[in-house]
Protein backbone atom coordinates (compact mmCIF):
# COMPACT_ATOMS: atom_id res chain seq x y z
CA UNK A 1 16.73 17.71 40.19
CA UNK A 2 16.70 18.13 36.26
CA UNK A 3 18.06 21.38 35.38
CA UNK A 4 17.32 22.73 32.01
CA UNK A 5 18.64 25.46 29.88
CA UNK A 6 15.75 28.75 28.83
CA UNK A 7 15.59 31.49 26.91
CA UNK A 8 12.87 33.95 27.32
CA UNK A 9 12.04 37.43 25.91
CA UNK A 10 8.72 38.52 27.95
CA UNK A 11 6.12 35.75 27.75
CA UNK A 12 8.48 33.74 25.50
CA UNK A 13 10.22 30.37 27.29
CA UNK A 14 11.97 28.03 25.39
CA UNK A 15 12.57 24.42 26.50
CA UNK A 16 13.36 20.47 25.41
CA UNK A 17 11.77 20.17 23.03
CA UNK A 18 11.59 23.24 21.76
CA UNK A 19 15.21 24.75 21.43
CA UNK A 20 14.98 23.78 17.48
CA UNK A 21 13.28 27.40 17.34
CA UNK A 22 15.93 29.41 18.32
CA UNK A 23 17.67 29.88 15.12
CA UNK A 24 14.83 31.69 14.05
CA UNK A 25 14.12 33.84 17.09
CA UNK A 26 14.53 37.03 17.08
CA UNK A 27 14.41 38.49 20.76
CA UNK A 28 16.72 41.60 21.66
CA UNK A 29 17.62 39.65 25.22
CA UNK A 30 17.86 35.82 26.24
CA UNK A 31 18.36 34.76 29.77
CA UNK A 32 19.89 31.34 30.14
CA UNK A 33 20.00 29.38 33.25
CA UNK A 34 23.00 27.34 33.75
CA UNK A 35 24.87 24.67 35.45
CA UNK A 36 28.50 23.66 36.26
CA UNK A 37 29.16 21.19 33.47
CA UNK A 38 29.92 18.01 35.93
CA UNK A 39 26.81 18.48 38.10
CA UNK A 40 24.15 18.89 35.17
CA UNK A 41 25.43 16.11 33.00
CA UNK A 42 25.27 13.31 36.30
CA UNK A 43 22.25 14.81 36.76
CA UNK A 44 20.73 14.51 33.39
CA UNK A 45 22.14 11.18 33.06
CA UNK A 46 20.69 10.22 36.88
CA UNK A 47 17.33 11.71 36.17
CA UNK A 48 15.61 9.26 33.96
CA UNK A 49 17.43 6.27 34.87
CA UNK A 50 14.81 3.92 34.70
CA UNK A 51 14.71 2.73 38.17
CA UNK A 52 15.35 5.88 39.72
CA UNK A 53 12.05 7.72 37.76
CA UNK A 54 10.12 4.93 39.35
CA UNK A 55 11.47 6.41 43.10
CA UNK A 56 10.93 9.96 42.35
CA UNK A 57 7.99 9.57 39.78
CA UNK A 58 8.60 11.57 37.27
CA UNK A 59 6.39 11.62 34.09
CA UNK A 60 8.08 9.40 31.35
CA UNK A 61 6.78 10.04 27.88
CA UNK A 62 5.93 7.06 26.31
CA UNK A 63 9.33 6.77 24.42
CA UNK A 64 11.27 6.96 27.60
CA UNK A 65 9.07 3.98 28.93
CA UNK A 66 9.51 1.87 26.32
CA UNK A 67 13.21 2.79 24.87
CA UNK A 68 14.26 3.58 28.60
CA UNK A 69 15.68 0.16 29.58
CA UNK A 70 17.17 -0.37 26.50
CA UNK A 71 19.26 3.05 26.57
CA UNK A 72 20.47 2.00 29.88
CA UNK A 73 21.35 -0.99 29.74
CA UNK A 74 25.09 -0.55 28.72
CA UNK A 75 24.94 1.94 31.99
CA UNK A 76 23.69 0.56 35.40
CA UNK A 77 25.69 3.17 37.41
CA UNK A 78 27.19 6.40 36.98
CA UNK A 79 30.62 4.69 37.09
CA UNK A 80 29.64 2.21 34.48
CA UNK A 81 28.65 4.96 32.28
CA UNK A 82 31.88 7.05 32.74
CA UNK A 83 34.30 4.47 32.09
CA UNK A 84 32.77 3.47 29.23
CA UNK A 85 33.40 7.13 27.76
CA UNK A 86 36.76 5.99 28.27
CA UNK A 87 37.83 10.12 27.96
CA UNK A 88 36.37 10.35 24.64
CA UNK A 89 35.53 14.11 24.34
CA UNK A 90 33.66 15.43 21.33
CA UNK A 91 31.29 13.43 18.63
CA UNK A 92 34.00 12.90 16.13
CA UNK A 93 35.87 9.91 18.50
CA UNK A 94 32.16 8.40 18.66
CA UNK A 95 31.61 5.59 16.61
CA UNK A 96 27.88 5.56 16.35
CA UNK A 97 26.67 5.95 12.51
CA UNK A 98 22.84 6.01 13.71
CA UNK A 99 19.93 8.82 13.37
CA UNK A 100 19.23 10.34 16.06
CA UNK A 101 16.37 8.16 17.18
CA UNK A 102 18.10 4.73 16.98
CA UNK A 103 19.28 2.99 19.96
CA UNK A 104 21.93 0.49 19.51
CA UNK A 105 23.44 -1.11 22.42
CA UNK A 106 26.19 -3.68 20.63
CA UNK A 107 28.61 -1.28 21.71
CA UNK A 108 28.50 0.32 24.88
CA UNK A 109 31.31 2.13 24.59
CA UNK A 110 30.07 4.08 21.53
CA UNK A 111 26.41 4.38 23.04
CA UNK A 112 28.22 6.48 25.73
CA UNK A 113 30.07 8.23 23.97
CA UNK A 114 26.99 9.05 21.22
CA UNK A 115 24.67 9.82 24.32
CA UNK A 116 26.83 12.13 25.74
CA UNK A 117 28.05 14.39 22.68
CA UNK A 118 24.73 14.88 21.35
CA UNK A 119 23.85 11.34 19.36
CA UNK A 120 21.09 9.86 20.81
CA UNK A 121 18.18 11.62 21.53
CA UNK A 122 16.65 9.86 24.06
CA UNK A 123 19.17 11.03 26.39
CA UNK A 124 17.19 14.43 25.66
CA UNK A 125 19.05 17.13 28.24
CA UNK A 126 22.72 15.47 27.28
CA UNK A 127 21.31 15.98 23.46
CA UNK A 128 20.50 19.91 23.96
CA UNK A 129 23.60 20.19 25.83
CA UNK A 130 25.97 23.44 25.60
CA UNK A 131 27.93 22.75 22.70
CA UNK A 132 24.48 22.19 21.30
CA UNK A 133 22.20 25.24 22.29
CA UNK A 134 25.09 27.70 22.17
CA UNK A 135 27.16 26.67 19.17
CA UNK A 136 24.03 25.33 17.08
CA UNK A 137 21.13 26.80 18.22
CA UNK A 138 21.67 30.23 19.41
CA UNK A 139 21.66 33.01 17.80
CA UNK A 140 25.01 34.24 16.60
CA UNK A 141 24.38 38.13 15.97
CA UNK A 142 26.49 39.33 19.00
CA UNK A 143 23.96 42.41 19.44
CA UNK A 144 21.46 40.03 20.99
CA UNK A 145 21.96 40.37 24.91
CA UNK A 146 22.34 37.28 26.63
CA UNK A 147 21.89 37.11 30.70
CA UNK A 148 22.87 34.09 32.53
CA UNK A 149 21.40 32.73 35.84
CA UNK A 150 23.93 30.08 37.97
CA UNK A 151 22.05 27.44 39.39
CA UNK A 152 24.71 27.41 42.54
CA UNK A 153 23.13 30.54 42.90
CA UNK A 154 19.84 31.19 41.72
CA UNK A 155 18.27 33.70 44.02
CA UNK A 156 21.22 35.42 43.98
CA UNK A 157 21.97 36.17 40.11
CA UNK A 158 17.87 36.13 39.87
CA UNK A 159 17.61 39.54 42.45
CA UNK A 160 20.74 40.77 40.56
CA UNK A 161 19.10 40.57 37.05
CA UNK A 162 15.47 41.63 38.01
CA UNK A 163 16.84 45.26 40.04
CA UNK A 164 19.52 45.22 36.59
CA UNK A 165 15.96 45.32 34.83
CA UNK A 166 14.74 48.29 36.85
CA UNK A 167 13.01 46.58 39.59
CA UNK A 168 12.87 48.55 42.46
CA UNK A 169 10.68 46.91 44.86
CA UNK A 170 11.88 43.99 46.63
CA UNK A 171 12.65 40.93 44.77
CA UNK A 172 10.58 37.76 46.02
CA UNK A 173 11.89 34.49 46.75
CA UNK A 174 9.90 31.47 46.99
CA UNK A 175 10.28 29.34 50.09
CA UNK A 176 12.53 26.79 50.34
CA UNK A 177 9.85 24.19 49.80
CA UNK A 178 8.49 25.82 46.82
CA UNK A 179 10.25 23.52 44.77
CA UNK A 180 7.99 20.50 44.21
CA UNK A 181 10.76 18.88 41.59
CA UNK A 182 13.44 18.89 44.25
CA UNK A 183 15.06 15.35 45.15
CA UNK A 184 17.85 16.24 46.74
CA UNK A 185 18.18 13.75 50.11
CA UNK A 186 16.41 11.08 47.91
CA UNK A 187 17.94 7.44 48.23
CA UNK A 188 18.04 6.74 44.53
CA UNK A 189 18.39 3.03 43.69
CA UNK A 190 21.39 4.34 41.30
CA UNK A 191 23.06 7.53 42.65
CA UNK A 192 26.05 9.99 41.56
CA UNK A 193 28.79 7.36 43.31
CA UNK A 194 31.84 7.50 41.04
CA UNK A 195 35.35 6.12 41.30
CA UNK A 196 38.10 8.42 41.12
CA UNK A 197 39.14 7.02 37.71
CA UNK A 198 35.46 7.22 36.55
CA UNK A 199 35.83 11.30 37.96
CA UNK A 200 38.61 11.45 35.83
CA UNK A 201 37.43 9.69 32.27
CA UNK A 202 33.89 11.74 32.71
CA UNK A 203 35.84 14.82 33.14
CA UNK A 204 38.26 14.60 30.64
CA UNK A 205 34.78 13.45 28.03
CA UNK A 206 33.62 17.08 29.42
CA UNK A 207 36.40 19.20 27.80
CA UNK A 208 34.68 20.77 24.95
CA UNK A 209 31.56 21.06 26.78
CA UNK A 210 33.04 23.07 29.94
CA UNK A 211 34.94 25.90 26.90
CA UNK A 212 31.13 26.47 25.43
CA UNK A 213 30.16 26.77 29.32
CA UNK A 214 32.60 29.07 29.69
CA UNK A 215 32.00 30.79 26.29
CA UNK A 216 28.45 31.69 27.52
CA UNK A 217 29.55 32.58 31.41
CA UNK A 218 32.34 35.02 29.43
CA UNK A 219 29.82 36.58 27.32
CA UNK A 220 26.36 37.20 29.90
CA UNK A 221 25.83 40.61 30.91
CA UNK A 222 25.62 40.49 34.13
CA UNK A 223 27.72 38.12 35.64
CA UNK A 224 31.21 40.02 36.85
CA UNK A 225 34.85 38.75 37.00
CA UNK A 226 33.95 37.73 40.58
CA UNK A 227 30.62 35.59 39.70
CA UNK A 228 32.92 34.28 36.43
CA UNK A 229 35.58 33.51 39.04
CA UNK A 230 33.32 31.28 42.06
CA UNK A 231 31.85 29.75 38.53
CA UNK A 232 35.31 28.77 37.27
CA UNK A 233 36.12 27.13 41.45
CA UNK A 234 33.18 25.49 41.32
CA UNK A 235 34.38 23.57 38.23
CA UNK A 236 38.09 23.25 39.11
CA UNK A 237 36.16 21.58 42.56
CA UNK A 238 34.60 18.72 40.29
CA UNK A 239 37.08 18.33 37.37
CA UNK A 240 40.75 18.95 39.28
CA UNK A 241 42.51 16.92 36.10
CA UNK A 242 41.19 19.29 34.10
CA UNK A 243 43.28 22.35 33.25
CA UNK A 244 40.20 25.20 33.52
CA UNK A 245 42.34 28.32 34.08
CA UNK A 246 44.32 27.81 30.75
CA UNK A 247 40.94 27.08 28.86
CA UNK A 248 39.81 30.35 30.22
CA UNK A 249 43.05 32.14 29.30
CA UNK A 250 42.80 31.13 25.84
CA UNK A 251 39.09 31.86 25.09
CA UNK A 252 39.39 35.35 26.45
């Protein structure tokens, strides 16, 4: 499943491509839905792999169709993709002097690297990624309220936040095959199969990208030390070389 990132003040909803508005919003609240870094960037990266959109059929734009097996061609797998990052963990270690729209596989290494830190846009959800909306794109006038909602746990944070909005009836939940998008069980021709070393050069890539997760966990409104706390396991689970705690400590 694709997960995306929103913002939404009443009828307002804000996805790709549209998060080049927010600069110039001006809601009073923004809820956000959210990922653990590790999960949402296989899964972007998983999503429109070109043989796997022609398993689950999802609706390619005619850019994806035509630029789609050229972008991955440097990355058959997951693994292939990760080691290629080679740890390489913001945009400054990528050597990829392109626009935005250019695809140029001569170097596979620095493809990776440029799809994953927000270089390429084709790789559209790795482009709008954290670093990205939050640092970039949202607005920075800490008076604006910002409300997060965990995918791990979605009906949970999304009762929480409608009864913290005065709702007083119950909250409904959709049935659990309400969700027409959902994949999960799929065999994908290329799935989320990694090598431990793979785990480990992905995660370390991740760095900067799990402190802006964190940065917008720390500053929601309703999420607790407790929800902050399962968030924070959930990503020690999928990133163990990764020091999280002390990242934590130091952007408190």
């Amino acid at each position: 499943m694709c997960v995306f990132v929103l913002f939404c003040k009443q009828e307002h909803y804000y996805h790709v491509p549209d998060f080049h508005r927010l600069p110039t919003t001006n809601h009073y609240a923004y809820i956000m839905t959210v990922r653990d870094v590790y999960e949402r960037t296989i899964s972007s990266f998983l999503y429109h792999h070109p043989q796997n959109a022609m398993i689950h059929q999802v609706k390619l734009t005619m850019n994806h169709q035509e630029l789609g097996p050229k972008a991955y061609s440097c990355f058959h797998t997951l693994d292939k993709f990760a080691i290629q990052l080679n740890g390489m963990s913001n945009s400054n270690q990528c050597d990829y002097p392109y626009p935005h729209n250019v695809i140029k596989t001569v170097n596979c290494s620095a493809l990776a690297c440029g799809a994953l830190h927000g270089k390429v846009r084709f790789f559209i959800h790795l482009f709008f990624n954290y670093r990205n909306l939050y640092d970039m794109k949202f607005p920075t006038d800490t008076t604006r309220q910002l409300y997060v909602i965990r995918q791990e746990f979605l009906w949970r944070d999304w009762k929480q936040l409608n009864i913290h909005f005065g709702q007083t009836t119950p909250v409904y939940i959709p049935p659990t095959d309400f969700n027409q998008r959902n994949i999960t069980g799929m065999s994908l021709p290329v799935d989320k199969k990694m090598s431990s070393h793979g785990r480990q050069l992905l995660c370390t890539s991740l760095r900067e990208e799990y402190e802006a997760y964190f940065r917008i966990l720390l500053r929601s409104k309703n999420l607790g030390p407790d929800d902050f706390e399962a968030s924070l396991q959930i990503s020690e689970k999928q990133c163990p070389n990764l020091d999280l705690r002390a990242m934590v400590d130091r952007l408190k």
